[in-house]
N, C-alpha and C. Protein backbone atom coordinates (compact mmCIF):
# COMPACT_ATOMS: atom_id res chain seq x y z
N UNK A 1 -5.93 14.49 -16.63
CA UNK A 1 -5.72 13.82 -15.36
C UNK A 1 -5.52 12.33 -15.63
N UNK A 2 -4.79 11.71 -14.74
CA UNK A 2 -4.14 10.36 -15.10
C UNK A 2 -5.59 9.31 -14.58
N UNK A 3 -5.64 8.19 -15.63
CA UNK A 3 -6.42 7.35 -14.27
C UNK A 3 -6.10 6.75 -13.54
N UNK A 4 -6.69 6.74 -12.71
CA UNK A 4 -5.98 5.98 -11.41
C UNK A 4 -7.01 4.44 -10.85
N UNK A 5 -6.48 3.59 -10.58
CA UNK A 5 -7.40 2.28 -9.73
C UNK A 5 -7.56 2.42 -8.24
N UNK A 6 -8.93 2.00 -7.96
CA UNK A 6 -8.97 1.53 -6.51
C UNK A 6 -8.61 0.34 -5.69
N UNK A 7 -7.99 -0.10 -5.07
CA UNK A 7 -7.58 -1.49 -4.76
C UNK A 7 -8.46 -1.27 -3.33
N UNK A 8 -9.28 -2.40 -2.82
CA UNK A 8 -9.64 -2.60 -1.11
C UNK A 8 -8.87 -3.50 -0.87
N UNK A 9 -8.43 -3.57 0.53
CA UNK A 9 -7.03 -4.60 0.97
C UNK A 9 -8.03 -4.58 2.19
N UNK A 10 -7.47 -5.96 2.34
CA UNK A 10 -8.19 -6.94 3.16
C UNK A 10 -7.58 -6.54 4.43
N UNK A 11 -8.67 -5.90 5.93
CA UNK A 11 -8.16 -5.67 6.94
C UNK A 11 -9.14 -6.20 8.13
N UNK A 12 -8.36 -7.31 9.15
CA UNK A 12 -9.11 -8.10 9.50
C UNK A 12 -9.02 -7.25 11.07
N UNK A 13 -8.39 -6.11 11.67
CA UNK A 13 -8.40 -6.06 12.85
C UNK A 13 -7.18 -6.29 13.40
N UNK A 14 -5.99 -6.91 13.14
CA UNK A 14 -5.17 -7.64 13.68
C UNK A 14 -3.99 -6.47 13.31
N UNK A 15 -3.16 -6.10 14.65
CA UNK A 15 -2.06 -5.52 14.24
C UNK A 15 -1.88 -3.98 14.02
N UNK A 16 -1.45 -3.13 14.02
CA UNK A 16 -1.74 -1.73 13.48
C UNK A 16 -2.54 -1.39 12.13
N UNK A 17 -2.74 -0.36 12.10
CA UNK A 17 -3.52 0.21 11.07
C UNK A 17 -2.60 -0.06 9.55
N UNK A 18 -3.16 -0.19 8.79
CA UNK A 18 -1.92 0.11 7.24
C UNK A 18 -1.98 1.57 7.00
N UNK A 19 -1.07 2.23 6.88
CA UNK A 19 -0.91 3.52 6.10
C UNK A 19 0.03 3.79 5.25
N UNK A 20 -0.08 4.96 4.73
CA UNK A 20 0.81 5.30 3.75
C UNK A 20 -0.10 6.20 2.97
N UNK A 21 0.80 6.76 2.14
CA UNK A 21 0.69 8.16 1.17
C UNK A 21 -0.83 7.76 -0.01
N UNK A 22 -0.41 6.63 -0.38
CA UNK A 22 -1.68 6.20 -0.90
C UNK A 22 -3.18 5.14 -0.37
N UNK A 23 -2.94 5.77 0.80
CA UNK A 23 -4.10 4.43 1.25
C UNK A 23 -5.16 5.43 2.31
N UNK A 24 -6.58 5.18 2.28
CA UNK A 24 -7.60 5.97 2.61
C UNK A 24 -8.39 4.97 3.38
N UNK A 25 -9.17 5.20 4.49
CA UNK A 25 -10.10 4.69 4.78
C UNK A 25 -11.51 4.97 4.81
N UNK A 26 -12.45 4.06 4.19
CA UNK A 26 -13.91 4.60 3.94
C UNK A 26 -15.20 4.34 5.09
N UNK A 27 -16.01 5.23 5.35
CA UNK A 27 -16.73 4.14 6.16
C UNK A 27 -17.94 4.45 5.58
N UNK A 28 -18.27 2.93 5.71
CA UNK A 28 -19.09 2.18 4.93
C UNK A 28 -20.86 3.24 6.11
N UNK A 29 -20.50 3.58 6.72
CA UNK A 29 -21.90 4.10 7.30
C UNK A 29 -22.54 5.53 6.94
N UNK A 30 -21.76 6.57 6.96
CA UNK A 30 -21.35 7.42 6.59
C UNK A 30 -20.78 7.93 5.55
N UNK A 31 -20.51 7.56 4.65
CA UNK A 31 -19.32 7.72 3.62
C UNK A 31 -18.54 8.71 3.13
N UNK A 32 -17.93 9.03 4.70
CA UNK A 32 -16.40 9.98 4.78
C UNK A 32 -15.32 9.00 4.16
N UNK A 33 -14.22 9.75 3.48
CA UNK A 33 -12.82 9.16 3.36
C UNK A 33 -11.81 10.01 4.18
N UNK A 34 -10.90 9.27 5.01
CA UNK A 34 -10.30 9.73 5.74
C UNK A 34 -9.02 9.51 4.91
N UNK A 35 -8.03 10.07 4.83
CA UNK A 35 -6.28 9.71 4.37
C UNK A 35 -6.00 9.14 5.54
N UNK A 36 -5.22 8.21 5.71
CA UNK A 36 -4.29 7.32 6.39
C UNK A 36 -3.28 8.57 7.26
N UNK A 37 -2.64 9.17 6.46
CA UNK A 37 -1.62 10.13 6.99
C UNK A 37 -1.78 10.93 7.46
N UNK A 38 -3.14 11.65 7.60
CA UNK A 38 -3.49 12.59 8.00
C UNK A 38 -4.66 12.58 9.46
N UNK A 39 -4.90 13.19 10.41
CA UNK A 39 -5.41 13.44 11.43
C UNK A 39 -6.94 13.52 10.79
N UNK A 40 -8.11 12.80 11.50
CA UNK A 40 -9.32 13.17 11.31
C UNK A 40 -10.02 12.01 11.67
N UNK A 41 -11.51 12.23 11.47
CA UNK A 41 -12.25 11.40 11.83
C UNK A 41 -13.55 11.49 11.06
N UNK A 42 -14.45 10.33 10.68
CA UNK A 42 -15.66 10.36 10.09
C UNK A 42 -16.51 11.23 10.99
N UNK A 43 -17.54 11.58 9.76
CA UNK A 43 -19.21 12.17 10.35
C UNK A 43 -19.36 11.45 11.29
N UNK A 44 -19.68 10.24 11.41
CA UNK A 44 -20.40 9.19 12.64
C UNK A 44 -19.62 8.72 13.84
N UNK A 45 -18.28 9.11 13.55
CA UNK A 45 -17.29 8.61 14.40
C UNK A 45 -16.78 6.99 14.67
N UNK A 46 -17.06 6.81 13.12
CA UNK A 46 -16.75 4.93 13.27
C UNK A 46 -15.37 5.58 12.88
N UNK A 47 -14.78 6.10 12.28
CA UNK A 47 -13.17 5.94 12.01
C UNK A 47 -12.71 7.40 13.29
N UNK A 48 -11.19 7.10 13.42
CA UNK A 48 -10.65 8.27 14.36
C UNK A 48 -8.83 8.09 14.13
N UNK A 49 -8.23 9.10 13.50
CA UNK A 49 -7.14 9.16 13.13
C UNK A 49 -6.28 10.12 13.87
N UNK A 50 -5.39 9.79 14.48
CA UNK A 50 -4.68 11.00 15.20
C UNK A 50 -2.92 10.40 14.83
N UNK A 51 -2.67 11.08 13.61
CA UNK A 51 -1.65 11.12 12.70
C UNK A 51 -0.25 11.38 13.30
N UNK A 52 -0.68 12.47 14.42
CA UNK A 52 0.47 13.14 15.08
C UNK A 52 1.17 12.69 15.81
N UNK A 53 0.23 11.03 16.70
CA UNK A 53 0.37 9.99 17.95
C UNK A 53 1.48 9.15 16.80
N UNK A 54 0.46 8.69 15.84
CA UNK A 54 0.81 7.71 15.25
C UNK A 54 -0.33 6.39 15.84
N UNK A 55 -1.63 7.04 15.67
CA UNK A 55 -2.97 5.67 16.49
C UNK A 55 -3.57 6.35 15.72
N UNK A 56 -4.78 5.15 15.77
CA UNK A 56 -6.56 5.64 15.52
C UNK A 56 -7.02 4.30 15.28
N UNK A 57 -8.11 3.95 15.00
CA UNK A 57 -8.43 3.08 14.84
C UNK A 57 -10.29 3.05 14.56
N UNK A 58 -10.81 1.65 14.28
CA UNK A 58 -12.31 2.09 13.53
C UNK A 58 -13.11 0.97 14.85
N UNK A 59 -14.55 1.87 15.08
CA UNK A 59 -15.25 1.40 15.58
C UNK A 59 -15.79 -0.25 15.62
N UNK A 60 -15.72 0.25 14.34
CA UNK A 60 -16.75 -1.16 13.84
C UNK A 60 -15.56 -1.60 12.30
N UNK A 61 -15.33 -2.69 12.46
CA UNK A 61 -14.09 -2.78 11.15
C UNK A 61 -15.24 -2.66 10.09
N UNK A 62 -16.20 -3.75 10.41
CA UNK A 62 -17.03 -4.50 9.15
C UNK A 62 -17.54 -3.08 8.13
N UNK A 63 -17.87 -1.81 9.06
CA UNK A 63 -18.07 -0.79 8.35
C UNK A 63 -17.06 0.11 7.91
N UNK A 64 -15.76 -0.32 7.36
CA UNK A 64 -14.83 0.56 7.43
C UNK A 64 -13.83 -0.83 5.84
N UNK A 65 -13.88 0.30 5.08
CA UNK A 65 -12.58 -0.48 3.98
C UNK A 65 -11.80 0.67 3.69
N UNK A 66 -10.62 -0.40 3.65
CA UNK A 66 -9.27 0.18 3.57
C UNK A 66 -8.51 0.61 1.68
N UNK A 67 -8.89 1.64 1.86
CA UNK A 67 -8.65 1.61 -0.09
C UNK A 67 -7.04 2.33 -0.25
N UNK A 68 -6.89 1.49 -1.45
CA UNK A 68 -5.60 2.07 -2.21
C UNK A 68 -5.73 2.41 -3.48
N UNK A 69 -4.87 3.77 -3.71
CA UNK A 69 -5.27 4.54 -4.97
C UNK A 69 -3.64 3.89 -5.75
N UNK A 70 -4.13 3.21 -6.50
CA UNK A 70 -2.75 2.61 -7.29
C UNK A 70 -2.06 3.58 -9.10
C-alpha cells in the first residue's frame, strides 16, 4: 500500500464547503470522518452532508477539520 500524507486546510466558515475526491471532514467531538462527496453525517451531529443537494455544513466549525489525503 502506497503512503499517503494528511494535509488540514484551513477552514474559517466563509463561503461553501471545500470538496473533492480527496478531502474528508473530521469532527473533532466525536471522531467520525465523513468524505466530502459523499452523503452522511457524524455520531453527534456536528457535521451533516447531503451530497445529492450539493449542501451540508458543520455545527460548530472549531470542532470540525477539513483533511486532505495527498
Amino acid at each position: 500500500m502506497k503512503e499517503r500524507n494528511i494535509k488540514i486546510l484551513e477552514y474559517q466558515g466563509d463561503g461553501g464547503l471545500p470538496k473533492g475526491k480527496n478531502l474528508f471532514y473530521l469532527c473533532l467531538n466525536c471522531h467520525t470522518i465523513i468524505p466530502s462527496m459523499k452523503s452522511g453525517s457524524c455520531h453527534c451531529g456536528n457535521i451533516l452532508i447531503d451530497a445529492d443537494e450539493g449542501r451540508g455544513g458543520f455545527k460548530d466549525n472549531s470542532q470540525t477539520l477539513v483533511l486532505e489525503l495527498e
